[in-house]
PDB file of N, CA and C in Angstrom:
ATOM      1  N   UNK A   1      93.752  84.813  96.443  1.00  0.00           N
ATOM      2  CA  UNK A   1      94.787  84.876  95.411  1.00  0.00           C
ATOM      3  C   UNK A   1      94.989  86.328  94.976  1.00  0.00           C
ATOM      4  N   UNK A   2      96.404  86.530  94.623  1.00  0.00           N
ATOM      5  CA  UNK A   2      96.415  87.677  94.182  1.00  0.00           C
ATOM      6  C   UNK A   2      97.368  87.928  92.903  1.00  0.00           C
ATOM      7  N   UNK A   3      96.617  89.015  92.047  1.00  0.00           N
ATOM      8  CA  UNK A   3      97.944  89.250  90.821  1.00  0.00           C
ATOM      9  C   UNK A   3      99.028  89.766  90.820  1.00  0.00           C
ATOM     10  N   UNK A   4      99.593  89.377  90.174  1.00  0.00           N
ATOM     11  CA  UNK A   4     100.933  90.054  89.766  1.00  0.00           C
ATOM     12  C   UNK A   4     101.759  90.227  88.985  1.00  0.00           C
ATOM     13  N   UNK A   5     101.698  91.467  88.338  1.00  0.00           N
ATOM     14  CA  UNK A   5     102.405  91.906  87.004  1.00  0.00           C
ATOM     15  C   UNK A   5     104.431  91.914  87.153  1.00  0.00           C
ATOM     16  N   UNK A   6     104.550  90.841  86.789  1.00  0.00           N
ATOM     17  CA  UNK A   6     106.343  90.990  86.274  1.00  0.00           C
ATOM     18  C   UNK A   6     107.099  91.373  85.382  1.00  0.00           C
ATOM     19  N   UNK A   7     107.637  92.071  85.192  1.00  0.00           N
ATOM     20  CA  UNK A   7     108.928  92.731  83.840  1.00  0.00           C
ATOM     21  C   UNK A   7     110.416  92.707  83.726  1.00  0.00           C
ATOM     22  N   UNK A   8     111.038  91.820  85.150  1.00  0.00           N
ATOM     23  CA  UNK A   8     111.840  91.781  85.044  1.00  0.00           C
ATOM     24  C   UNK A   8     112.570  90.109  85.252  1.00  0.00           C
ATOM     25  N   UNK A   9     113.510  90.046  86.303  1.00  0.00           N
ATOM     26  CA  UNK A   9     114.161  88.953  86.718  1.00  0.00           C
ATOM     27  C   UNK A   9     113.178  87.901  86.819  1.00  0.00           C
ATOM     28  N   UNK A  10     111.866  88.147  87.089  1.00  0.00           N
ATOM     29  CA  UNK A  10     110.820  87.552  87.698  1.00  0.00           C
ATOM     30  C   UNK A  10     110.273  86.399  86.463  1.00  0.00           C
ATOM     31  N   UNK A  11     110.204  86.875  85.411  1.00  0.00           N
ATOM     32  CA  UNK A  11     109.819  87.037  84.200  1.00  0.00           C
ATOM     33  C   UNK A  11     110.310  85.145  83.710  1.00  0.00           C
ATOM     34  N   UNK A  12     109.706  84.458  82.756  1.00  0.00           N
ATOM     35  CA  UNK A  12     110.143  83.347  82.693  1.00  0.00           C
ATOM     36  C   UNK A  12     111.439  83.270  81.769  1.00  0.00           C
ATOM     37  N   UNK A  13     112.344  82.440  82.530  1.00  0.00           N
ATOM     38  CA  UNK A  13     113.801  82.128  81.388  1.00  0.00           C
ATOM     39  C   UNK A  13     114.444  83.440  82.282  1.00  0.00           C
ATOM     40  N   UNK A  14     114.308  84.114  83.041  1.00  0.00           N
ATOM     41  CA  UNK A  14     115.562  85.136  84.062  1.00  0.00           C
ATOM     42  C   UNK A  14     116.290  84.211  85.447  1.00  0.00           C
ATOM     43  N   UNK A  15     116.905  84.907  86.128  1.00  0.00           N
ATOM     44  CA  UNK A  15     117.216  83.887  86.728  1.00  0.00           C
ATOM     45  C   UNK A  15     116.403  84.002  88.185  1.00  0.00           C
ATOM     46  N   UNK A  16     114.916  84.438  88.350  1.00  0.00           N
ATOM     47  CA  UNK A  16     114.506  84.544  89.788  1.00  0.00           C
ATOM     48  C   UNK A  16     113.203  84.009  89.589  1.00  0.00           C
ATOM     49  N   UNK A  17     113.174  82.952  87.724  1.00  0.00           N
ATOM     50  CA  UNK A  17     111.675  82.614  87.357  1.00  0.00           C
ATOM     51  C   UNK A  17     111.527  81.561  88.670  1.00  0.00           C
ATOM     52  N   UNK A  18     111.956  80.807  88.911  1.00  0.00           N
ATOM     53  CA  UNK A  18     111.870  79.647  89.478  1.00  0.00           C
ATOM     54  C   UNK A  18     111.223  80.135  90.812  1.00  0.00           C
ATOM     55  N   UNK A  19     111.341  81.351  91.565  1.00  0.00           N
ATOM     56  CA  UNK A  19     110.251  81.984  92.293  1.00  0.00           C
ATOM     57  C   UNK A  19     108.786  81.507  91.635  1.00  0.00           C
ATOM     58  N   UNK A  20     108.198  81.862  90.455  1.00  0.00           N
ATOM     59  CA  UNK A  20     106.896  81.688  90.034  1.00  0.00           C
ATOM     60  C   UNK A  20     106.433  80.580  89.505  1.00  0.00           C
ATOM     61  N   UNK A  21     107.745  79.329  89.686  1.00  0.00           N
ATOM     62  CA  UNK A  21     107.346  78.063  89.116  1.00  0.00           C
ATOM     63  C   UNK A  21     105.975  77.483  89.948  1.00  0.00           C
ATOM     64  N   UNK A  22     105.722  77.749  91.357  1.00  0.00           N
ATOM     65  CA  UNK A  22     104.353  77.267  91.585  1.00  0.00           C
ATOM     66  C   UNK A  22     103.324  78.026  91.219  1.00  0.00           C
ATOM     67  N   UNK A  23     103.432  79.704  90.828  1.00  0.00           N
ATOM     68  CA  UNK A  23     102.482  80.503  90.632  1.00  0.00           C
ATOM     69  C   UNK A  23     101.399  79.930  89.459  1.00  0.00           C
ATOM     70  N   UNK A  24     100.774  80.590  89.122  1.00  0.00           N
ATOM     71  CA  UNK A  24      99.878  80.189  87.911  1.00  0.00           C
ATOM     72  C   UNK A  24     100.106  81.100  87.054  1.00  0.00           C
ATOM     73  N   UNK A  25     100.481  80.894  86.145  1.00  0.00           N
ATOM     74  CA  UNK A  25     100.887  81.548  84.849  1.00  0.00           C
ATOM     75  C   UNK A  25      99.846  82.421  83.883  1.00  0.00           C
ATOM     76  N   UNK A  26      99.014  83.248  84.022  1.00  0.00           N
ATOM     77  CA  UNK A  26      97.685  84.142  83.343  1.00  0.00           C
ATOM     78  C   UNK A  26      98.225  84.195  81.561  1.00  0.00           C
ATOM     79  N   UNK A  27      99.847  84.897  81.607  1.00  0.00           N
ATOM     80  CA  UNK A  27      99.489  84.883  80.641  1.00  0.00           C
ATOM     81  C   UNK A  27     100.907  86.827  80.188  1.00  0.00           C
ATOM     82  N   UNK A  28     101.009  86.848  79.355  1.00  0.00           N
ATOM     83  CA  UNK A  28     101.888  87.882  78.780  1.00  0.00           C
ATOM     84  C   UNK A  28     100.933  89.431  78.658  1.00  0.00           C
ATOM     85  N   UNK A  29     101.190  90.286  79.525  1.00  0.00           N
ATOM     86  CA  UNK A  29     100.586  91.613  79.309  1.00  0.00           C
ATOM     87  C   UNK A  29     101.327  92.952  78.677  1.00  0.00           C
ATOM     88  N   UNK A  30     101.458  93.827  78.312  1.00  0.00           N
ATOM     89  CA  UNK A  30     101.987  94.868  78.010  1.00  0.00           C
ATOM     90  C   UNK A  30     101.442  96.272  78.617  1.00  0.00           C
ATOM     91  N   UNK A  31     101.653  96.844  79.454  1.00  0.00           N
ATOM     92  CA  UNK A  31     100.618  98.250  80.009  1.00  0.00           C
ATOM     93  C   UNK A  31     100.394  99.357  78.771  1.00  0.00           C
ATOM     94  N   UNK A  32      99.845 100.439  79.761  1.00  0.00           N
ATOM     95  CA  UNK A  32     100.041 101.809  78.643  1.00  0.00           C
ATOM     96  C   UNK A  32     101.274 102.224  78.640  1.00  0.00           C
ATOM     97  N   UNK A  33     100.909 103.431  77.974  1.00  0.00           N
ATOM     98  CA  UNK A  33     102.470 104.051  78.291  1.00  0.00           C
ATOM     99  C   UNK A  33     102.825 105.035  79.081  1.00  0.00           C
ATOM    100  N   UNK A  34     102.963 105.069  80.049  1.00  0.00           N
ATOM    101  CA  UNK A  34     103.223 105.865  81.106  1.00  0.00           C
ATOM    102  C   UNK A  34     103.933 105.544  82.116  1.00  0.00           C
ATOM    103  N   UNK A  35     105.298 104.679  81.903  1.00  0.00           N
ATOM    104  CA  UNK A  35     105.948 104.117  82.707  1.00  0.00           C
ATOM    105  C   UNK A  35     107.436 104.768  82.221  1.00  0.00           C
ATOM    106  N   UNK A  36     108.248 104.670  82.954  1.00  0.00           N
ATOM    107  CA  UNK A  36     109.668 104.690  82.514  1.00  0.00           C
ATOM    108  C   UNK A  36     110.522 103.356  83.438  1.00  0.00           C
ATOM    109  N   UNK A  37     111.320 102.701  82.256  1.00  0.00           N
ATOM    110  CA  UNK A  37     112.077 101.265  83.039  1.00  0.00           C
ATOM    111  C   UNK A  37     113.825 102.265  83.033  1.00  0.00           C
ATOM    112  N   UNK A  38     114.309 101.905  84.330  1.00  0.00           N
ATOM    113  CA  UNK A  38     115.785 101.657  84.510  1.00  0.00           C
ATOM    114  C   UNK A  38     116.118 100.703  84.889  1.00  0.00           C
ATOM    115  N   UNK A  39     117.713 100.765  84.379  1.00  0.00           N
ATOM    116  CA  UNK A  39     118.264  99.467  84.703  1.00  0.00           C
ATOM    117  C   UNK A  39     119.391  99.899  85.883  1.00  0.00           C
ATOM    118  N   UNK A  40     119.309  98.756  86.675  1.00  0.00           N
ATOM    119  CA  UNK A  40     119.972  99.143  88.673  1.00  0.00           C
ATOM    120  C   UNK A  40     120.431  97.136  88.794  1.00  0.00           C
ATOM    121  N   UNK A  41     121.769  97.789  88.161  1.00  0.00           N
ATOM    122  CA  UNK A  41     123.199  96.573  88.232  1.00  0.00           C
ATOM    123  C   UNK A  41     122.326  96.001  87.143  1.00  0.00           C
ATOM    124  N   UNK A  42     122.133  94.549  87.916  1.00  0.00           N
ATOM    125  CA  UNK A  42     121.682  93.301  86.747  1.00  0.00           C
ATOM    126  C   UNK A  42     120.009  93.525  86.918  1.00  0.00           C
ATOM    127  N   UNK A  43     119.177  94.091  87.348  1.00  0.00           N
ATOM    128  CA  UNK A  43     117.556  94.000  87.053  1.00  0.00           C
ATOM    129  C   UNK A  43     117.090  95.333  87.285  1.00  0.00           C
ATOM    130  N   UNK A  44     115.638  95.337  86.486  1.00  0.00           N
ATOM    131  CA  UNK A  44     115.047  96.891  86.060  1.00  0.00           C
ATOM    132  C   UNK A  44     114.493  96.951  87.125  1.00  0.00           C
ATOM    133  N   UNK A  45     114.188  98.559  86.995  1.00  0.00           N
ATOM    134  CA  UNK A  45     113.120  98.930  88.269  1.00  0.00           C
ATOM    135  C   UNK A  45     112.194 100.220  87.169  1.00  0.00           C
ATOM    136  N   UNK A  46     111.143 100.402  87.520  1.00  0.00           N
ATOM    137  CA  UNK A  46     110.155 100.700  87.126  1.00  0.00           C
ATOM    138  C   UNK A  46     109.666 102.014  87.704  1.00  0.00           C
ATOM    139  N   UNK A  47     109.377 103.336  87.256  1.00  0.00           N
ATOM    140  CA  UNK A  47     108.490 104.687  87.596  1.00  0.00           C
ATOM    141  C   UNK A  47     107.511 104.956  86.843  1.00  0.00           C
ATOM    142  N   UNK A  48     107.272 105.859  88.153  1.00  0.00           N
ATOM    143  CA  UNK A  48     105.655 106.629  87.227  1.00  0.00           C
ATOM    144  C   UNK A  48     105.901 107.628  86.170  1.00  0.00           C
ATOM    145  N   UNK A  49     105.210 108.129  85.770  1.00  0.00           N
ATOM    146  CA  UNK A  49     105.236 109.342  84.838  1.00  0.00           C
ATOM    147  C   UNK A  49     106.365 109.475  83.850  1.00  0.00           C
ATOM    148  N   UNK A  50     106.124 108.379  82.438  1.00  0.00           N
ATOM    149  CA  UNK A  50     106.685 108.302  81.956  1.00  0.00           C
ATOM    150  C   UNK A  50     106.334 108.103  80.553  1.00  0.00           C
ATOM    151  N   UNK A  51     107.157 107.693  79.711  1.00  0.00           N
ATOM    152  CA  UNK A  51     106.081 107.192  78.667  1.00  0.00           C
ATOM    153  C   UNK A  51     106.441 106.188  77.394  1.00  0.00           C
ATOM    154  N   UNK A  52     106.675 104.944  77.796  1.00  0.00           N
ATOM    155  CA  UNK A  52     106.803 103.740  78.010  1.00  0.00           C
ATOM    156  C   UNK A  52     106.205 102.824  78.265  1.00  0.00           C
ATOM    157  N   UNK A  53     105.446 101.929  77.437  1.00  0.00           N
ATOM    158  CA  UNK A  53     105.016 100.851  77.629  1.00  0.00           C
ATOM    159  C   UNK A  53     105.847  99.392  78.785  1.00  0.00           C
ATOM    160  N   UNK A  54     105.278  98.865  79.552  1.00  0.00           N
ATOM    161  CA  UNK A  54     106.555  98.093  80.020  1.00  0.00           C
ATOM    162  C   UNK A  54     105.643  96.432  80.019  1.00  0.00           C
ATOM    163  N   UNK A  55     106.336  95.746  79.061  1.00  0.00           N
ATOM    164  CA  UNK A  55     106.105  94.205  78.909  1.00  0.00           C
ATOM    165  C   UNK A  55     106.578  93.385  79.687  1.00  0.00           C
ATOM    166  N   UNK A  56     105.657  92.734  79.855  1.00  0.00           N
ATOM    167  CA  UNK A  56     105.951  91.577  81.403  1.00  0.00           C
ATOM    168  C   UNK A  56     104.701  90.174  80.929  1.00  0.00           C
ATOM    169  N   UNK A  57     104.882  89.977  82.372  1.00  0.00           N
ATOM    170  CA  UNK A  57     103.682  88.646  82.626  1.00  0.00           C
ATOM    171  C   UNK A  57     102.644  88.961  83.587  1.00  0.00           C
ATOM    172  N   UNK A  58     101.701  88.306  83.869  1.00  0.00           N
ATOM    173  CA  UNK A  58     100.662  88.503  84.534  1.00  0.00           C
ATOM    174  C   UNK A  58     100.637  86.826  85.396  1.00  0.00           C
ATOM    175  N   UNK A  59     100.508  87.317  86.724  1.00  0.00           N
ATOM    176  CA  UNK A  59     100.512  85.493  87.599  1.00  0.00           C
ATOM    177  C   UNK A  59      99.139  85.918  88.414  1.00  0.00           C
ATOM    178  N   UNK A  60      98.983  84.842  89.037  1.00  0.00           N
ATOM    179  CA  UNK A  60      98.380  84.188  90.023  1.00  0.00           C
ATOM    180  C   UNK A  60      98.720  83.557  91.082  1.00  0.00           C
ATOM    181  N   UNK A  61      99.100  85.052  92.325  1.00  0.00           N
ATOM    182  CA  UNK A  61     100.119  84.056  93.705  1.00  0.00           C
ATOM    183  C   UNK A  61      99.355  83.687  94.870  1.00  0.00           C
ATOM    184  N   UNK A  62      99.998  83.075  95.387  1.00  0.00           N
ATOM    185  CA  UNK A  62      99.230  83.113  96.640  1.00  0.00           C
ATOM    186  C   UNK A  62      99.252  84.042  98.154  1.00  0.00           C
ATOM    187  N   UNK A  63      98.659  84.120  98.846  1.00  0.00           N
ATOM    188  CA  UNK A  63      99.176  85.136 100.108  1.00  0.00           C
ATOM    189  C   UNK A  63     100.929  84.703 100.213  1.00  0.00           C
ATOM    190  N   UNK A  64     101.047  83.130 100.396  1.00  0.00           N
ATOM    191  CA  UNK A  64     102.276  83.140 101.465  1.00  0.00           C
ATOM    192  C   UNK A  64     103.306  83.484  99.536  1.00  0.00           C
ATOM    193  N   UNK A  65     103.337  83.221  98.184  1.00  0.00           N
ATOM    194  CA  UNK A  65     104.063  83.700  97.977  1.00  0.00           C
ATOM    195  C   UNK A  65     103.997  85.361  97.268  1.00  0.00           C
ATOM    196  N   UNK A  66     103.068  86.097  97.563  1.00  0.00           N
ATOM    197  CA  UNK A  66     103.252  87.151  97.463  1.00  0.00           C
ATOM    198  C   UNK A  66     104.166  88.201  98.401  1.00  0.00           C
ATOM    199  N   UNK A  67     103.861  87.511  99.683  1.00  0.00           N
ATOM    200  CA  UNK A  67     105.382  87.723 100.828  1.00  0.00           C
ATOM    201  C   UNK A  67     106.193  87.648 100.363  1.00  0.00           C
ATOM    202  N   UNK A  68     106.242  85.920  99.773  1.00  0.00           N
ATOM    203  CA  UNK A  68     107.992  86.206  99.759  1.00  0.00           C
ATOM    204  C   UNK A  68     108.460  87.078  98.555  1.00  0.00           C
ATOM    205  N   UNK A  69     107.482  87.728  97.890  1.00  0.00           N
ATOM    206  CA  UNK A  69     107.795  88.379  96.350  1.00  0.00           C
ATOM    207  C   UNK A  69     107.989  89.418  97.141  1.00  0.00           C
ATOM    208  N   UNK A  70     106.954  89.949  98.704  1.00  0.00           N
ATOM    209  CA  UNK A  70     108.006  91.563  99.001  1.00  0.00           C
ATOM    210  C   UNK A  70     109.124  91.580  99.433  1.00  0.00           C
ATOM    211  N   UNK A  71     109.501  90.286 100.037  1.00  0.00           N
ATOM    212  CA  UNK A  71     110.714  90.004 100.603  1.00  0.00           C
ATOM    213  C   UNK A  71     111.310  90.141  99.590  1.00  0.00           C
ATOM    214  N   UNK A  72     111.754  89.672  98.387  1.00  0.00           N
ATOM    215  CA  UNK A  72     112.144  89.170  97.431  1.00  0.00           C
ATOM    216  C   UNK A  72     112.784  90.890  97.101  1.00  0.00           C
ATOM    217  N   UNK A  73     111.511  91.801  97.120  1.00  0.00           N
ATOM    218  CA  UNK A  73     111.530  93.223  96.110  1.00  0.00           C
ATOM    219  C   UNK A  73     111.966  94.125  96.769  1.00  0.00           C
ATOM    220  N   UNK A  74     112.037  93.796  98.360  1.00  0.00           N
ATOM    221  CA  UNK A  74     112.980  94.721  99.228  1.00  0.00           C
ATOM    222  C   UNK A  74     111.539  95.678  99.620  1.00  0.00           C
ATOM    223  N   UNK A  75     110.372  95.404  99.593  1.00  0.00           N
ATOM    224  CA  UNK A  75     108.867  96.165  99.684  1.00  0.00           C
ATOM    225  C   UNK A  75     108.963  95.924 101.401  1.00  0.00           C
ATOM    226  N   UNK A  76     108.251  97.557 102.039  1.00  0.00           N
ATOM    227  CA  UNK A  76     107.976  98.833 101.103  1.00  0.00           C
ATOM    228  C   UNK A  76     109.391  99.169 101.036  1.00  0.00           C
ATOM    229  N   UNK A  77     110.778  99.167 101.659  1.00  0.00           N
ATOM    230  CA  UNK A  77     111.800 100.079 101.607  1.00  0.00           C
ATOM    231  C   UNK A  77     112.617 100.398 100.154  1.00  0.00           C
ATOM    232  N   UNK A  78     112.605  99.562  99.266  1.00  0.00           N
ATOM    233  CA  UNK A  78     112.939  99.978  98.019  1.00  0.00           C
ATOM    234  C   UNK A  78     112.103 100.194  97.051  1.00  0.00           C
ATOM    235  N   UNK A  79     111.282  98.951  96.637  1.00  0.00           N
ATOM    236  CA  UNK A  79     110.024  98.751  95.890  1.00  0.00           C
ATOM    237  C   UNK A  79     108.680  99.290  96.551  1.00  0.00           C
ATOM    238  N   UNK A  80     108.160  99.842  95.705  1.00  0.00           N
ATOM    239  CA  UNK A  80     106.521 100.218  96.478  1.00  0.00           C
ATOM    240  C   UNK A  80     105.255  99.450  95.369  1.00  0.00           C
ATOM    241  N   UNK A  81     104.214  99.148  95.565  1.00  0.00           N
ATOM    242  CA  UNK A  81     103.358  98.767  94.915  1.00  0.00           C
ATOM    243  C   UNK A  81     102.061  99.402  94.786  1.00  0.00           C
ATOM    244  N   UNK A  82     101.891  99.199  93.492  1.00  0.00           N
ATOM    245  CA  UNK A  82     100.663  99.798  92.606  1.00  0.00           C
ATOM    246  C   UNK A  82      99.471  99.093  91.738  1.00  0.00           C
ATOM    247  N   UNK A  83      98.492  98.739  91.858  1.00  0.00           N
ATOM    248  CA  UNK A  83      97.710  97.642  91.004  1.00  0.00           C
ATOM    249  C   UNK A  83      97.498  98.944  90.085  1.00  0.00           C
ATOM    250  N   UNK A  84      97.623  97.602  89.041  1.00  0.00           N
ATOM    251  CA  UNK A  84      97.329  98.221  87.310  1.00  0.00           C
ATOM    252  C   UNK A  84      96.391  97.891  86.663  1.00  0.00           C
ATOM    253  N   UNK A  85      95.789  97.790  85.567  1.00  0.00           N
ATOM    254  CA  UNK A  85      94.575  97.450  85.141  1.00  0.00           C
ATOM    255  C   UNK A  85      95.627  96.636  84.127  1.00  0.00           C
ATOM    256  N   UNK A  86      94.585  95.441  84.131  1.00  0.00           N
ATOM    257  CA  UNK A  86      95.364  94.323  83.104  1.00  0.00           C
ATOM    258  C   UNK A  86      94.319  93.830  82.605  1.00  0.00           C
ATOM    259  N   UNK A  87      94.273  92.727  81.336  1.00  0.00           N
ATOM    260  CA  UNK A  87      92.704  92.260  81.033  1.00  0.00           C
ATOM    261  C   UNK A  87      92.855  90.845  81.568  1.00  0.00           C
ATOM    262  N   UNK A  88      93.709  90.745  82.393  1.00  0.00           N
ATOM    263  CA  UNK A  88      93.371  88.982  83.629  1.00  0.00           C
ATOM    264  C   UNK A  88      92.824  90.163  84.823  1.00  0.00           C
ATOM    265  N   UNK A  89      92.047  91.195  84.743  1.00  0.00           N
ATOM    266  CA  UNK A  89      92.193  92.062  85.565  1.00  0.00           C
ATOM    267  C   UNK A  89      92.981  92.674  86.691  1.00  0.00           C
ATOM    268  N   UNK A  90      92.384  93.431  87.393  1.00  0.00           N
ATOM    269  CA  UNK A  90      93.719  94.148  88.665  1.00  0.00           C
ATOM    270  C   UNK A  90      95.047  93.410  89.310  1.00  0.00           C
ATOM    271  N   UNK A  91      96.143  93.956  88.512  1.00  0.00           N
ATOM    272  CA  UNK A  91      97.470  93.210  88.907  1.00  0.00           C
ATOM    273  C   UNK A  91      98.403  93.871  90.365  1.00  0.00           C
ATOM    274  N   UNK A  92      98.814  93.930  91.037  1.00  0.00           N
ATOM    275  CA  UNK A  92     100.030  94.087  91.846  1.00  0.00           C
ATOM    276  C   UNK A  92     101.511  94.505  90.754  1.00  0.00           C
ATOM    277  N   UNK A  93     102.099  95.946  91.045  1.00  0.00           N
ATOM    278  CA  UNK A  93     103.324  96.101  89.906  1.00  0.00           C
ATOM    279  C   UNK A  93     104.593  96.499  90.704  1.00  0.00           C
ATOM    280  N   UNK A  94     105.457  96.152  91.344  1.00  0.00           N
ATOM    281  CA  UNK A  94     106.483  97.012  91.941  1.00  0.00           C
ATOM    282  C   UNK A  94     106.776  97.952  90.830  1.00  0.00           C
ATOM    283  N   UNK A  95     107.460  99.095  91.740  1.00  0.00           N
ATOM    284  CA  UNK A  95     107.852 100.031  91.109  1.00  0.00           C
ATOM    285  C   UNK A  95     108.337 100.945  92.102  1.00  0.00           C
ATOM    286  N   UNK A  96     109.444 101.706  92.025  1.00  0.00           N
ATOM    287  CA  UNK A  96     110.385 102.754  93.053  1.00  0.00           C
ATOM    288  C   UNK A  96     110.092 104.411  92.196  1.00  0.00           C
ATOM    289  N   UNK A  97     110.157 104.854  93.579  1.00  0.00           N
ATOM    290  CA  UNK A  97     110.029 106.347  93.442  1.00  0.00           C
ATOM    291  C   UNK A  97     111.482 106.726  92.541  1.00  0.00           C
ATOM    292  N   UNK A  98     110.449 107.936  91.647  1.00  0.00           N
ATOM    293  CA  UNK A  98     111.045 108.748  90.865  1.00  0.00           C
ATOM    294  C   UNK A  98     112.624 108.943  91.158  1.00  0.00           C
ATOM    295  N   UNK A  99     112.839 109.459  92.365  1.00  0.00           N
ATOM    296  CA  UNK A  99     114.510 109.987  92.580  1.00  0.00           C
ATOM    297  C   UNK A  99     115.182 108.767  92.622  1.00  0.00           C
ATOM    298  N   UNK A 100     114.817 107.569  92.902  1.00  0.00           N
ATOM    299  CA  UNK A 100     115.900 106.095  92.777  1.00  0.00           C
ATOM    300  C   UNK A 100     116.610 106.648  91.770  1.00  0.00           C
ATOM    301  N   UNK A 101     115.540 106.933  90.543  1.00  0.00           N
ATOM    302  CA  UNK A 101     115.756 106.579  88.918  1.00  0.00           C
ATOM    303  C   UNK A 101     117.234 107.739  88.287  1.00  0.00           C
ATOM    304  N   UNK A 102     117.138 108.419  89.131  1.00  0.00           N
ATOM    305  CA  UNK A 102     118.548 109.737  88.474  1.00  0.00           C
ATOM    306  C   UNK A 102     119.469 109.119  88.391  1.00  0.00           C
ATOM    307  N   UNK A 103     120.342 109.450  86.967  1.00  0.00           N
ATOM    308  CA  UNK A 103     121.656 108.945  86.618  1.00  0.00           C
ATOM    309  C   UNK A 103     121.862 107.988  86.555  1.00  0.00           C
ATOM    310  N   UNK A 104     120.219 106.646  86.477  1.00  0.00           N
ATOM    311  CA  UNK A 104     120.492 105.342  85.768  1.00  0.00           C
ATOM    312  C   UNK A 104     120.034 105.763  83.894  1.00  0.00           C
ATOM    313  N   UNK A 105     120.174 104.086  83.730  1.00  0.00           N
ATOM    314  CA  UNK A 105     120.564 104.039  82.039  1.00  0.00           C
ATOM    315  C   UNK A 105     119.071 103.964  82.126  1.00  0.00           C
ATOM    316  N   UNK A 106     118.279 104.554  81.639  1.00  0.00           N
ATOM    317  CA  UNK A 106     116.821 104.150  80.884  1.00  0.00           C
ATOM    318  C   UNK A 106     116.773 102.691  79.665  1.00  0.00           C
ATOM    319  N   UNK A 107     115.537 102.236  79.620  1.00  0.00           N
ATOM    320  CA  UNK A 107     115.237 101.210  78.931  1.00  0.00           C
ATOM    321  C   UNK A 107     114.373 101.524  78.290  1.00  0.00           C
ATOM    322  N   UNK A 108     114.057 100.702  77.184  1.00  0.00           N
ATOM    323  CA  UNK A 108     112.795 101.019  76.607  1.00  0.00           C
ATOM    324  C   UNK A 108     111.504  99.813  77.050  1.00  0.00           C
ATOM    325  N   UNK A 109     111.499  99.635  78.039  1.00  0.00           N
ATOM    326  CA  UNK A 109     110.260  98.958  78.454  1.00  0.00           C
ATOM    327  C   UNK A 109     110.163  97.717  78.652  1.00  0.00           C
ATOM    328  N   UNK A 110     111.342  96.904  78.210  1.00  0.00           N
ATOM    329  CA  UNK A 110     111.360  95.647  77.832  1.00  0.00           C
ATOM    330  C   UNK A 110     112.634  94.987  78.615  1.00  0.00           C
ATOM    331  N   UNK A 111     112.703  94.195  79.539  1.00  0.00           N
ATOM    332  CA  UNK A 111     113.917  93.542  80.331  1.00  0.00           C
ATOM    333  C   UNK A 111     114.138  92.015  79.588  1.00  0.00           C
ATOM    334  N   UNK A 112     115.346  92.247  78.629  1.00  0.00           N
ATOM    335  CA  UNK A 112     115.459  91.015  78.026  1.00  0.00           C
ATOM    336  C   UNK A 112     116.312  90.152  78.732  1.00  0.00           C
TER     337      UNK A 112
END
C-alpha cells in the first residue's frame, strides 16, 4: 500500500473524488509551509520553494490504483512526485517544476 497526499480535484466533493472512492480515507493533513499552489484552467498544481501551507487529504492506495493516479496526473511528464512527511506517515505529493508555474494565478494553499 501506498500514501497519498491530495489538494486538489482529487480531494472529496471535486469532481475526480470518485477516483478515491475505493481508497482508504487516513484522514485531512495540512503540510509546512514551503509550497506554492497555482491554479492551471480548472485544477491546482503545486511547487517547491515556497511559502504556503497546502491542505489536502491523506489516502491509502493500492499499487494498481496508484497507476492509475499517474495516469490520471500526466506523471512523470507533467506531474513529478515527492513523499512528504505526514503524521499517517510518508505520503506520495504530485507537484510540477518551478517554470510550469510563470504567469499562473497563485493560491493560497487551499483548492476549494
Amino acid at each position: 500500500m501506498n500514501r497519498v497526499f491530495v489538494y486538489g480535484t482529487l480531494k472529496k466533493g471535486h469532481r475526480n473524488s470518485h477516483f478515491m472512492h475505493s481508497a482508504e480515507f487516513l484522514g485531512s493533513f495540512t503540510t509546512d509551509r514551503i509550497y506554492s499552489m497555482y491554479e492551471f484552467e480548472d485544477y491546482p498544481a503545486v511547487c517547491l520553494h515556497g511559502r504556503h501551507a497546502i491542505e489536502g487529504e491523506v489516502y491509502h492506495v493500492t499499487d494498481r490504483q496508484f497507476r492509475m493516479l499517474d495516469d490520471l496526473e500526466w506523471y512523470p511528464h507533467f506531474y513529478q512526485r515527492i513523499e512528504i512527511p505526514t503524521h499517517f506517515g510518508e505520503a506520495w505529493m504530485y507537484i510540477v517544476k518551478a517554470k510550469l508555474c510563470h504567469g499562473k494565478k497563485q493560491l493560497p494553499g487551499i483548492w476549494l
